[in-house]
N, C-alpha and C. Protein backbone atom coordinates (compact mmCIF):
# COMPACT_ATOMS: atom_id res chain seq x y z
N UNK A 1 6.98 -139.29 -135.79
CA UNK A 1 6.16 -139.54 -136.95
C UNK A 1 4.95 -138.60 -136.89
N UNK A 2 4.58 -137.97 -137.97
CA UNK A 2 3.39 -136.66 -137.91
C UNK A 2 2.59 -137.33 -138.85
N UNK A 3 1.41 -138.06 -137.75
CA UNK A 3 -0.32 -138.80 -138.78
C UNK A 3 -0.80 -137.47 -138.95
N UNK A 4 -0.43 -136.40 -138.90
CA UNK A 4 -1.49 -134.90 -139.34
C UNK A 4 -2.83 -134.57 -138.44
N UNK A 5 -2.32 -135.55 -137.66
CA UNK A 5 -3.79 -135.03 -136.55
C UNK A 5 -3.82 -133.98 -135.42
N UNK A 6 -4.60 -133.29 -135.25
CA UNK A 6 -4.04 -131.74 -134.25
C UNK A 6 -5.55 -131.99 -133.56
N UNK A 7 -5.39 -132.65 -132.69
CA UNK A 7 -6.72 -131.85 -131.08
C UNK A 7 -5.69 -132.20 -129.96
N UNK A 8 -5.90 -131.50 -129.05
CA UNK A 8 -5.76 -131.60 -127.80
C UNK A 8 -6.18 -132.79 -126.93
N UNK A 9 -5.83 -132.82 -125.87
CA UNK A 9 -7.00 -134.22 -125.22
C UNK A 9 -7.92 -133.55 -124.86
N UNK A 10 -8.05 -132.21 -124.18
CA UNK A 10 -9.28 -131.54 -124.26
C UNK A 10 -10.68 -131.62 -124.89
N UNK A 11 -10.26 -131.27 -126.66
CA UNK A 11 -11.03 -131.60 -127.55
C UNK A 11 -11.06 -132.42 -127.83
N UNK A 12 -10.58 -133.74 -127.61
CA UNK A 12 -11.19 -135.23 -128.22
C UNK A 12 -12.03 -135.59 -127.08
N UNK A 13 -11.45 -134.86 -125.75
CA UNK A 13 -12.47 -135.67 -124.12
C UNK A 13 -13.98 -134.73 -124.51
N UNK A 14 -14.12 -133.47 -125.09
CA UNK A 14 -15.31 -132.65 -125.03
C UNK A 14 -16.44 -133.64 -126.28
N UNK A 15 -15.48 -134.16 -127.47
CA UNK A 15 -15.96 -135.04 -128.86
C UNK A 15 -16.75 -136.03 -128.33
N UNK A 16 -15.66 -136.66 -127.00
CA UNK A 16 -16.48 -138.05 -126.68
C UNK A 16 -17.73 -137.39 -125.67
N UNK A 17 -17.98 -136.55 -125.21
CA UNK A 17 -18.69 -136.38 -124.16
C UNK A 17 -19.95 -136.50 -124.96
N UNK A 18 -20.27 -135.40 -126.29
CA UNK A 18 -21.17 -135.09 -126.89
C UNK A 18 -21.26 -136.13 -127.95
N UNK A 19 -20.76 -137.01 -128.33
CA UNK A 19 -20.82 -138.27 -128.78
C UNK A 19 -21.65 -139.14 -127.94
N UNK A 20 -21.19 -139.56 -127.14
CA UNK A 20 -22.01 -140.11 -125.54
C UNK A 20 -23.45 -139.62 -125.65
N UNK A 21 -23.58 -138.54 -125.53
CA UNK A 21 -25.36 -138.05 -125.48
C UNK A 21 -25.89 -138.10 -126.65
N UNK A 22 -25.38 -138.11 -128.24
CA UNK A 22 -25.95 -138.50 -129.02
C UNK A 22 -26.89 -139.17 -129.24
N UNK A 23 -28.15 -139.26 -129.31
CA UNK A 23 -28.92 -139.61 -129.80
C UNK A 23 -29.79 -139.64 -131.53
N UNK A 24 -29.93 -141.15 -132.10
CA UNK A 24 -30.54 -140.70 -133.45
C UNK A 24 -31.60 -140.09 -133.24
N UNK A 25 -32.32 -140.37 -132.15
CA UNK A 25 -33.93 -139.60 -132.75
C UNK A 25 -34.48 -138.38 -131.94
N UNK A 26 -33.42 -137.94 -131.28
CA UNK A 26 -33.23 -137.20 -130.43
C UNK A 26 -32.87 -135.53 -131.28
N UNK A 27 -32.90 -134.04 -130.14
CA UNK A 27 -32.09 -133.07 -130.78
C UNK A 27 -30.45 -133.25 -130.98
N UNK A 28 -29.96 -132.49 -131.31
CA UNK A 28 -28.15 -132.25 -131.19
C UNK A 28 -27.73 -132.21 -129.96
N UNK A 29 -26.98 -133.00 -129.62
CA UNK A 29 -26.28 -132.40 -128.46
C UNK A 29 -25.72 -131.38 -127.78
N UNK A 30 -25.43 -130.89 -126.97
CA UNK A 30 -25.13 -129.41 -126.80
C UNK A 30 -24.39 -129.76 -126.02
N UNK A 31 -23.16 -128.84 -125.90
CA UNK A 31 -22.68 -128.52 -124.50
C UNK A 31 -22.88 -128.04 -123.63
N UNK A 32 -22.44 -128.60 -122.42
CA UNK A 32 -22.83 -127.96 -121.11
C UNK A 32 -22.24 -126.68 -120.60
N UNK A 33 -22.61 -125.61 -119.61
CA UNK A 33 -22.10 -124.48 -119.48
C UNK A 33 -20.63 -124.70 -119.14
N UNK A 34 -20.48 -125.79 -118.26
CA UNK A 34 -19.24 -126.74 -117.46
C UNK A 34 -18.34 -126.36 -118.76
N UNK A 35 -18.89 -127.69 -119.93
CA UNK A 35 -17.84 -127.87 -120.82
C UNK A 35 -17.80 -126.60 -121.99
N UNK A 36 -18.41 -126.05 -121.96
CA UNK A 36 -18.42 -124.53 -122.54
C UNK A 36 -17.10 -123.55 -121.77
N UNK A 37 -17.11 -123.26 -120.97
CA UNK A 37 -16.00 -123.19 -120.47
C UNK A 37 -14.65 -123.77 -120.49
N UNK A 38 -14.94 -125.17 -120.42
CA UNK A 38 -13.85 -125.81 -120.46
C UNK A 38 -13.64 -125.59 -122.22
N UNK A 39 -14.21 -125.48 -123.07
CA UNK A 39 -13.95 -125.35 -124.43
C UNK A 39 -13.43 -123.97 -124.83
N UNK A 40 -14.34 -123.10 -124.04
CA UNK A 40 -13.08 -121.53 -124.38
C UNK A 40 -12.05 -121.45 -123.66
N UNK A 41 -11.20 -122.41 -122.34
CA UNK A 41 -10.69 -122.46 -122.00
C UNK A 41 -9.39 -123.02 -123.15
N UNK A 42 -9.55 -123.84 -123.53
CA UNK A 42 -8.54 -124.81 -124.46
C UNK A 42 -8.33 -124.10 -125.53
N UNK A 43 -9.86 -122.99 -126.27
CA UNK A 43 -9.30 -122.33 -127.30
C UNK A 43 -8.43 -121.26 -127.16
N UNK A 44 -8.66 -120.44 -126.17
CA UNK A 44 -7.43 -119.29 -125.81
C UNK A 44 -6.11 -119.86 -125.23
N UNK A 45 -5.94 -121.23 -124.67
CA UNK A 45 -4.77 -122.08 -124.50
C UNK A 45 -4.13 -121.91 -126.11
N UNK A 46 -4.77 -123.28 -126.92
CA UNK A 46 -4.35 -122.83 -128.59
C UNK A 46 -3.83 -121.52 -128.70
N UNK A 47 -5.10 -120.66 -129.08
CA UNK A 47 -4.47 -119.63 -129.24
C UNK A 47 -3.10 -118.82 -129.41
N UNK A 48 -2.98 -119.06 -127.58
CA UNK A 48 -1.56 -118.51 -127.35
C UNK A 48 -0.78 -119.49 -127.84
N UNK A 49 -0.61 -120.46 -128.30
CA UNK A 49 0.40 -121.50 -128.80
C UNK A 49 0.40 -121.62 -129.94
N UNK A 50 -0.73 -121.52 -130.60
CA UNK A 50 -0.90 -121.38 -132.37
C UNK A 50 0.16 -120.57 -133.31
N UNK A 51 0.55 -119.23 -132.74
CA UNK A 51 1.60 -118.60 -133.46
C UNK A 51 3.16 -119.48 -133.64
N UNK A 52 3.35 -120.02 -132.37
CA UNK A 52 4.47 -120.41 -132.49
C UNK A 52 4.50 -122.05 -133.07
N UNK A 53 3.07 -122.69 -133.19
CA UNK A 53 2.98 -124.34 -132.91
C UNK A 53 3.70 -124.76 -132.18
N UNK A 54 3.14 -126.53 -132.32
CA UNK A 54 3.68 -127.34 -131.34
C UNK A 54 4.61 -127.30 -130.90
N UNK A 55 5.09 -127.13 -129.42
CA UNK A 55 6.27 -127.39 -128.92
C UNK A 55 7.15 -128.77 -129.48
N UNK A 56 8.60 -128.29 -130.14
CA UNK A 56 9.37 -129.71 -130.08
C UNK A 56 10.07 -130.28 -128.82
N UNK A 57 10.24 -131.60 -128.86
CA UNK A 57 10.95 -132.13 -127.99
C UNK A 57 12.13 -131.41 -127.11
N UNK A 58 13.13 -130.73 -127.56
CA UNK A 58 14.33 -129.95 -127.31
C UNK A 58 13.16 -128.49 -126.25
N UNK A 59 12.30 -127.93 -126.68
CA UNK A 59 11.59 -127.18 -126.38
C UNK A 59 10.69 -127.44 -125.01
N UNK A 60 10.48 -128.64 -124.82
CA UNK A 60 9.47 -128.99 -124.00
C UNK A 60 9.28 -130.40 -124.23
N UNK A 61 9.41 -131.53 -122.95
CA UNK A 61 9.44 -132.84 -123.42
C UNK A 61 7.72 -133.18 -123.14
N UNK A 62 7.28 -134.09 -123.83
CA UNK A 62 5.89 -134.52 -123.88
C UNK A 62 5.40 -135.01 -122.39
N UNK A 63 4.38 -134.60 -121.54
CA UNK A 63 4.10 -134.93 -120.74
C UNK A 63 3.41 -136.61 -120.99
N UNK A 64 3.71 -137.35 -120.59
CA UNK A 64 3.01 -139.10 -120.62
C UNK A 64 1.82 -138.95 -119.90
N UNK A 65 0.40 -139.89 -120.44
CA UNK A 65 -0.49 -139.75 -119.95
C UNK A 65 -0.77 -140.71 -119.59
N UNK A 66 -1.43 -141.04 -118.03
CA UNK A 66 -1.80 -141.98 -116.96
C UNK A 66 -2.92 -142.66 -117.55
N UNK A 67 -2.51 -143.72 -117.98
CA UNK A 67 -3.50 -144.87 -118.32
C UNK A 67 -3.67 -145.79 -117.29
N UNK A 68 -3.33 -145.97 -116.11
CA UNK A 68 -3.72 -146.95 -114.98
C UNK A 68 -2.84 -146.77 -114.04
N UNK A 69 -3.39 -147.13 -112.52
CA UNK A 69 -2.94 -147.03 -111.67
C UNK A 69 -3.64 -148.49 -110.54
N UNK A 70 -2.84 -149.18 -110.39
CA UNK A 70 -2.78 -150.69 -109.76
C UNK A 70 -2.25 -150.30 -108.44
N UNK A 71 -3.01 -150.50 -107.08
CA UNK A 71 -2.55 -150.76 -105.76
C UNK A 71 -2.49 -152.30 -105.41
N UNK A 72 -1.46 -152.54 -104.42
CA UNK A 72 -1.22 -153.42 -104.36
C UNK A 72 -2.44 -154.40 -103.62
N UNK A 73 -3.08 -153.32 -102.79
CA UNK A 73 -4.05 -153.78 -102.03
C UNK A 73 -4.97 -154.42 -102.31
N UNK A 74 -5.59 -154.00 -103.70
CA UNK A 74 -6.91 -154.13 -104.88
C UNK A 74 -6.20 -155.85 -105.22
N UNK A 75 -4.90 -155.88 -105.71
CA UNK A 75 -4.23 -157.19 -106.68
C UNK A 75 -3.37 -157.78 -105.62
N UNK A 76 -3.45 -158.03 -104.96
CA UNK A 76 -2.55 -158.58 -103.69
C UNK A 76 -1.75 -159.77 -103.89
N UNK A 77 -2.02 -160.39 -105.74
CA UNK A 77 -0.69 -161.76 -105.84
C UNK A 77 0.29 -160.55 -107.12
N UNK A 78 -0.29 -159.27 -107.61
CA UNK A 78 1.48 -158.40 -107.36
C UNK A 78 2.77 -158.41 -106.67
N UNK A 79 3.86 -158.42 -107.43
CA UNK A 79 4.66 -158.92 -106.57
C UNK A 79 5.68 -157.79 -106.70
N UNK A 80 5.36 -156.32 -106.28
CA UNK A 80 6.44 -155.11 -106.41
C UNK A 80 7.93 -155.25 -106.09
N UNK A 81 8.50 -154.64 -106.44
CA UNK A 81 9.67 -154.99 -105.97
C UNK A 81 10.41 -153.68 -104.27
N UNK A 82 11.18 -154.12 -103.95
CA UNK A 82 11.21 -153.54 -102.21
C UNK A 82 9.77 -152.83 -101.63
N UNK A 83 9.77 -151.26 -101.20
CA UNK A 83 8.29 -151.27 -100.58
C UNK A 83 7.63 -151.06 -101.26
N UNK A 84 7.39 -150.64 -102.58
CA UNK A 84 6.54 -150.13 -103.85
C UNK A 84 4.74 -150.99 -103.28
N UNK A 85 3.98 -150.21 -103.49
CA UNK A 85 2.78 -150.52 -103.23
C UNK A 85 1.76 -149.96 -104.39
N UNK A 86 2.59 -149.31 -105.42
CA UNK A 86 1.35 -148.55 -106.45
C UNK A 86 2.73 -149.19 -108.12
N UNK A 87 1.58 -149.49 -108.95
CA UNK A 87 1.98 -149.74 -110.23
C UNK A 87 1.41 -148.39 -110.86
N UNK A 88 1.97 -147.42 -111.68
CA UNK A 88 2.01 -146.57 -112.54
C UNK A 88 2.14 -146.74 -113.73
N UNK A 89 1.13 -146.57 -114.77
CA UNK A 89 1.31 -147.17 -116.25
C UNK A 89 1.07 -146.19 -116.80
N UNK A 90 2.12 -145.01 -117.72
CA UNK A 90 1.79 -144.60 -118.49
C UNK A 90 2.39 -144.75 -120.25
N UNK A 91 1.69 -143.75 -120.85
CA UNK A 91 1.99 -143.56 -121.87
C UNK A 91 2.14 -142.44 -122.85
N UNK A 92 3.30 -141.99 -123.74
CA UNK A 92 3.29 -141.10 -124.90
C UNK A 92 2.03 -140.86 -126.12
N UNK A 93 1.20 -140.11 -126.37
CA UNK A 93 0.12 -139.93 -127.14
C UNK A 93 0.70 -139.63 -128.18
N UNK A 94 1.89 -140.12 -128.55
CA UNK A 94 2.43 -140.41 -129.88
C UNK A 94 3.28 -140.93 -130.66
N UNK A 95 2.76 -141.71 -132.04
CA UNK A 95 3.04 -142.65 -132.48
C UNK A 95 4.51 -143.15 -132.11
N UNK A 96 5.41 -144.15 -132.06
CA UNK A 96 6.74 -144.40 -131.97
C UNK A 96 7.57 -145.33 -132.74
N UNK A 97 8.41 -145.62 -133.25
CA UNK A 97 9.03 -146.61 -134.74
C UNK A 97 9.43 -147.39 -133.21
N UNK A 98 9.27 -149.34 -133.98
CA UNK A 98 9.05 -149.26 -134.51
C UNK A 98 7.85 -149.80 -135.24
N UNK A 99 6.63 -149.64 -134.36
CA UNK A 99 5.82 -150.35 -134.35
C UNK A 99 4.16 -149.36 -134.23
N UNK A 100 4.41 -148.76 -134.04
CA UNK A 100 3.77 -146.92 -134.46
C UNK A 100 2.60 -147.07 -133.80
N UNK A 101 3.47 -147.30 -132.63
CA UNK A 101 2.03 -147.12 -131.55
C UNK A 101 3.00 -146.63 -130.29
N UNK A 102 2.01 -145.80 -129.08
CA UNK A 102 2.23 -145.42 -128.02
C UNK A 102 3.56 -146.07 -127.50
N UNK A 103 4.43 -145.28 -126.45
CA UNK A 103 5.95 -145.52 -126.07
C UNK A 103 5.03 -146.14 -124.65
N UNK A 104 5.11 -146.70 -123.98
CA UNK A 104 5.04 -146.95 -122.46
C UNK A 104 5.85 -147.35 -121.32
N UNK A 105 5.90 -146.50 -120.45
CA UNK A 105 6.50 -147.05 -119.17
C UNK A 105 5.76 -146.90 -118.15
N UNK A 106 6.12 -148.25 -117.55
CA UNK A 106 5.94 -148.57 -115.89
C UNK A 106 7.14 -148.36 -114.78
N UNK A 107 6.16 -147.87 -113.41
CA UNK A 107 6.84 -147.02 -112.59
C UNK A 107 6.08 -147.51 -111.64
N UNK A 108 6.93 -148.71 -110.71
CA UNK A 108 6.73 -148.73 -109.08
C UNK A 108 6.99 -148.07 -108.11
N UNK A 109 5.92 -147.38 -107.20
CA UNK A 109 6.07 -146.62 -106.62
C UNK A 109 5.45 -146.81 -104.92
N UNK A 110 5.97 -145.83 -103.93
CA UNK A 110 5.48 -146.02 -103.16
C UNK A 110 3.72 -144.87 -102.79
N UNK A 111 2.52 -145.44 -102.57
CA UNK A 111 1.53 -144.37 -102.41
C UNK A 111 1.83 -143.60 -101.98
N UNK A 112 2.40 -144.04 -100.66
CA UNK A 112 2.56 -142.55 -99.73
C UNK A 112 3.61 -141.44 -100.08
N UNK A 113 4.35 -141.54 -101.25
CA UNK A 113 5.40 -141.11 -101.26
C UNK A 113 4.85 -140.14 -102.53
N UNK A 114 4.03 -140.55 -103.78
CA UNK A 114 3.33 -140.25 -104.22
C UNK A 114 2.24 -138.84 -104.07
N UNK A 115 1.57 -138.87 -102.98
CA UNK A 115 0.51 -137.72 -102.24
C UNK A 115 -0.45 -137.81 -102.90
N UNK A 116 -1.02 -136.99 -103.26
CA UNK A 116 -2.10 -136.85 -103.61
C UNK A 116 -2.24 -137.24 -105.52
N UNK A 117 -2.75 -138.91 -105.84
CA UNK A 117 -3.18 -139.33 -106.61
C UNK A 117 -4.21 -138.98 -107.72
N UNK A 118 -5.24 -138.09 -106.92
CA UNK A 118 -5.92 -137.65 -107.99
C UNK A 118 -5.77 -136.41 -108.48
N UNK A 119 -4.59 -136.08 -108.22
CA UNK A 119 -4.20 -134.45 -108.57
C UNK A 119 -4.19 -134.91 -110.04
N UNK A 120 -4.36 -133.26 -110.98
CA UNK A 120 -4.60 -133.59 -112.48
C UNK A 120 -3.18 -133.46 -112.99
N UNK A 121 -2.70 -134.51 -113.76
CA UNK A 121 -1.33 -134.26 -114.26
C UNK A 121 -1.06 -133.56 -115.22
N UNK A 122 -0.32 -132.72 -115.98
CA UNK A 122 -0.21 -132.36 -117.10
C UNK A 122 -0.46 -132.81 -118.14
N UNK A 123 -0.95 -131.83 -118.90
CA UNK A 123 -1.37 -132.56 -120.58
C UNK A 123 -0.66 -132.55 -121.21
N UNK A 124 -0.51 -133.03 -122.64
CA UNK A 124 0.56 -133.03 -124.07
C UNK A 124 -0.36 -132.12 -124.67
N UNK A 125 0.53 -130.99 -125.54
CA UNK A 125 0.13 -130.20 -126.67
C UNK A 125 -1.11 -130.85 -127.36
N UNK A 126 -0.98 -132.15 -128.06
CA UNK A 126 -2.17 -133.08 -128.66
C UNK A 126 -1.86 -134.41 -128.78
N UNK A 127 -2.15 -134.92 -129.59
CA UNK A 127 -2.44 -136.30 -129.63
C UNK A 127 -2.19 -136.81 -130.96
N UNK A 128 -1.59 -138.18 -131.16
CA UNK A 128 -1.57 -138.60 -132.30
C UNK A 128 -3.15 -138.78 -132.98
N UNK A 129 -4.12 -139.90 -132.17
CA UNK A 129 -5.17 -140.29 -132.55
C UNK A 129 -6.15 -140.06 -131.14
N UNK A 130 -7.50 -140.00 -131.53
CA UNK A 130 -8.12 -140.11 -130.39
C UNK A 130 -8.20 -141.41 -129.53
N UNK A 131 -8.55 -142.07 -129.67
CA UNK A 131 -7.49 -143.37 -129.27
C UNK A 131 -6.54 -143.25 -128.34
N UNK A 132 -5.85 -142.31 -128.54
CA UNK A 132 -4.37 -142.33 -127.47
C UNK A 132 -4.75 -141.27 -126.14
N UNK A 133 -5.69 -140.91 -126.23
CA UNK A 133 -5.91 -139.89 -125.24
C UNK A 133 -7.38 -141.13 -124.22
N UNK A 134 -6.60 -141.57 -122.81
CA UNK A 134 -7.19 -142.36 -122.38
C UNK A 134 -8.23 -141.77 -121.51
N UNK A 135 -9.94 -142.34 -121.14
CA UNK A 135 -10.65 -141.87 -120.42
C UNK A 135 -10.61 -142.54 -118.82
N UNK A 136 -10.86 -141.45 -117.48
CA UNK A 136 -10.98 -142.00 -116.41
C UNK A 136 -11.76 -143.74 -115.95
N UNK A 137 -11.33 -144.38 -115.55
CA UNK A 137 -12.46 -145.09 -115.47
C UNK A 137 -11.56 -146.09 -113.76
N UNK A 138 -13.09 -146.59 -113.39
CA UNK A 138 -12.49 -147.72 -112.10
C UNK A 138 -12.77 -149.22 -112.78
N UNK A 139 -11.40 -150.15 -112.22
CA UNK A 139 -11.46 -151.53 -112.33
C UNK A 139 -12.24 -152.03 -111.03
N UNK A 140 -12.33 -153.19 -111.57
CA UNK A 140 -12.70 -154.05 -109.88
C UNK A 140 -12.15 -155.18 -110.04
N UNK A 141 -10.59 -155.68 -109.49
CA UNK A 141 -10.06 -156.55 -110.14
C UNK A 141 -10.27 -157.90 -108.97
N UNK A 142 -10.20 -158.91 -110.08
CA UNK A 142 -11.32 -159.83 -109.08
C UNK A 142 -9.89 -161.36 -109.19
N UNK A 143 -10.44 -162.21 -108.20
CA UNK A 143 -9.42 -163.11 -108.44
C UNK A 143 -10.20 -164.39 -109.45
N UNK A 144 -9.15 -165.13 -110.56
CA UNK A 144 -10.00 -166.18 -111.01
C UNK A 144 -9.04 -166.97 -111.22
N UNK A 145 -9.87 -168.38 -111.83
CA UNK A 145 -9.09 -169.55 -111.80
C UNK A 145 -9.29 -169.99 -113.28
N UNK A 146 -8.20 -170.20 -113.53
CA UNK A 146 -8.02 -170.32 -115.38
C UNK A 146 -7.55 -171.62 -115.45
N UNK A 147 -8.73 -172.43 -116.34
CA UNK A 147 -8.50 -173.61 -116.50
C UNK A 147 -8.04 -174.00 -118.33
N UNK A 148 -7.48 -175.18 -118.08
CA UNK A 148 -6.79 -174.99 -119.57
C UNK A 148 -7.55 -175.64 -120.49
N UNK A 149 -7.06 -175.55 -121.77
CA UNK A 149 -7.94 -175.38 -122.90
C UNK A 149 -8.54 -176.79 -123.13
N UNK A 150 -9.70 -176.99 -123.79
CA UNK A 150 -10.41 -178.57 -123.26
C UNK A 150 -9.54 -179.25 -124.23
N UNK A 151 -9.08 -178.77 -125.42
CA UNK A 151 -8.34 -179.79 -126.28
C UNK A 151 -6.75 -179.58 -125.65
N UNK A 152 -6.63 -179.37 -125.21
CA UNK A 152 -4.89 -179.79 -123.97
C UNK A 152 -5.34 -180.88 -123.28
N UNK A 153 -6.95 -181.23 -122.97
CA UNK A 153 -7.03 -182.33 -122.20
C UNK A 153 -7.02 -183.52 -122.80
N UNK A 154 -6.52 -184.23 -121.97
CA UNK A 154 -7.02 -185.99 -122.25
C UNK A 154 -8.73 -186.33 -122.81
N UNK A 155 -8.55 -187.01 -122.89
CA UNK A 155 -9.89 -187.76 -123.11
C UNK A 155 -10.70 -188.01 -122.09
């Protein structure tokens, strides 16, 4: 399905950055020399890809982008299946019938087998919505006790 939207995750991660420092009563935001770079970096990427556009499927399959990563260690009433110790959640950054949102799969895995976790994975050409292009972030997953709803109770 084509919503007509064309950035990169590049350019939607550089949008939110300078969004973030926004200020109303403040100057414009600027970019940093960092992301200045990283921005002529992505445009001579384009570039070279612009003549031909987006890669299709048959051409190049969409790299899935890592929306979470669960150790067993952190959630310890997970219940993996044989030695798997890492939950892998990703997702397609574009739309899917029939419900026209992100495709997702999960992938139990073992860490060690894995290596090196914070290596950067490949990107997708772009993105359906900004929205679909997920930002880094840490959980702190905590244990709780969920009590049921007061009108399920008796009197």
């Amino acid at each position: 399905m084509d919503t007509g939207f064309r950035q990169s995750p590049t350019e939607v991660r550089l949008q939110r950055r300078l969004q973030y420092r926004w200020r109303p009563d403040g100057p414009a935001a600027t970019l940093t020399p960092e992301e200045e770079a990283l921005k002529e970096r992505n445009a001579a990427w384009l570039a070279e890809r612009s003549d031909a556009g987006p890669p299709g499927p048959a051409e190049c399959p969409v790299p899935m982008l890592p929306v979470a990563q669960l150790f067993l260690r952190d959630i310890p009433l997970m219940q993996p299946p044989g030695q798997a110790d890492l939950l892998q959640i990703l997702w397609c950054p574009y739309e899917h019938e029939p419900d026209n949102k992100p495709s997702t799969a999960l992938f139990w895995r073992s860490a060690a087998e894995v290596g090196d976790i914070l290596a950067t994975p490949p990107e997708p050409y772009e993105a359906d919505y900004p929205g679909y292009v997920p930002e880094s972030c840490v959980l702190a997953p905590e244990k709780i006790t969920e009590y049921p709803n007061s009108l399920d109770l008796s009197p």
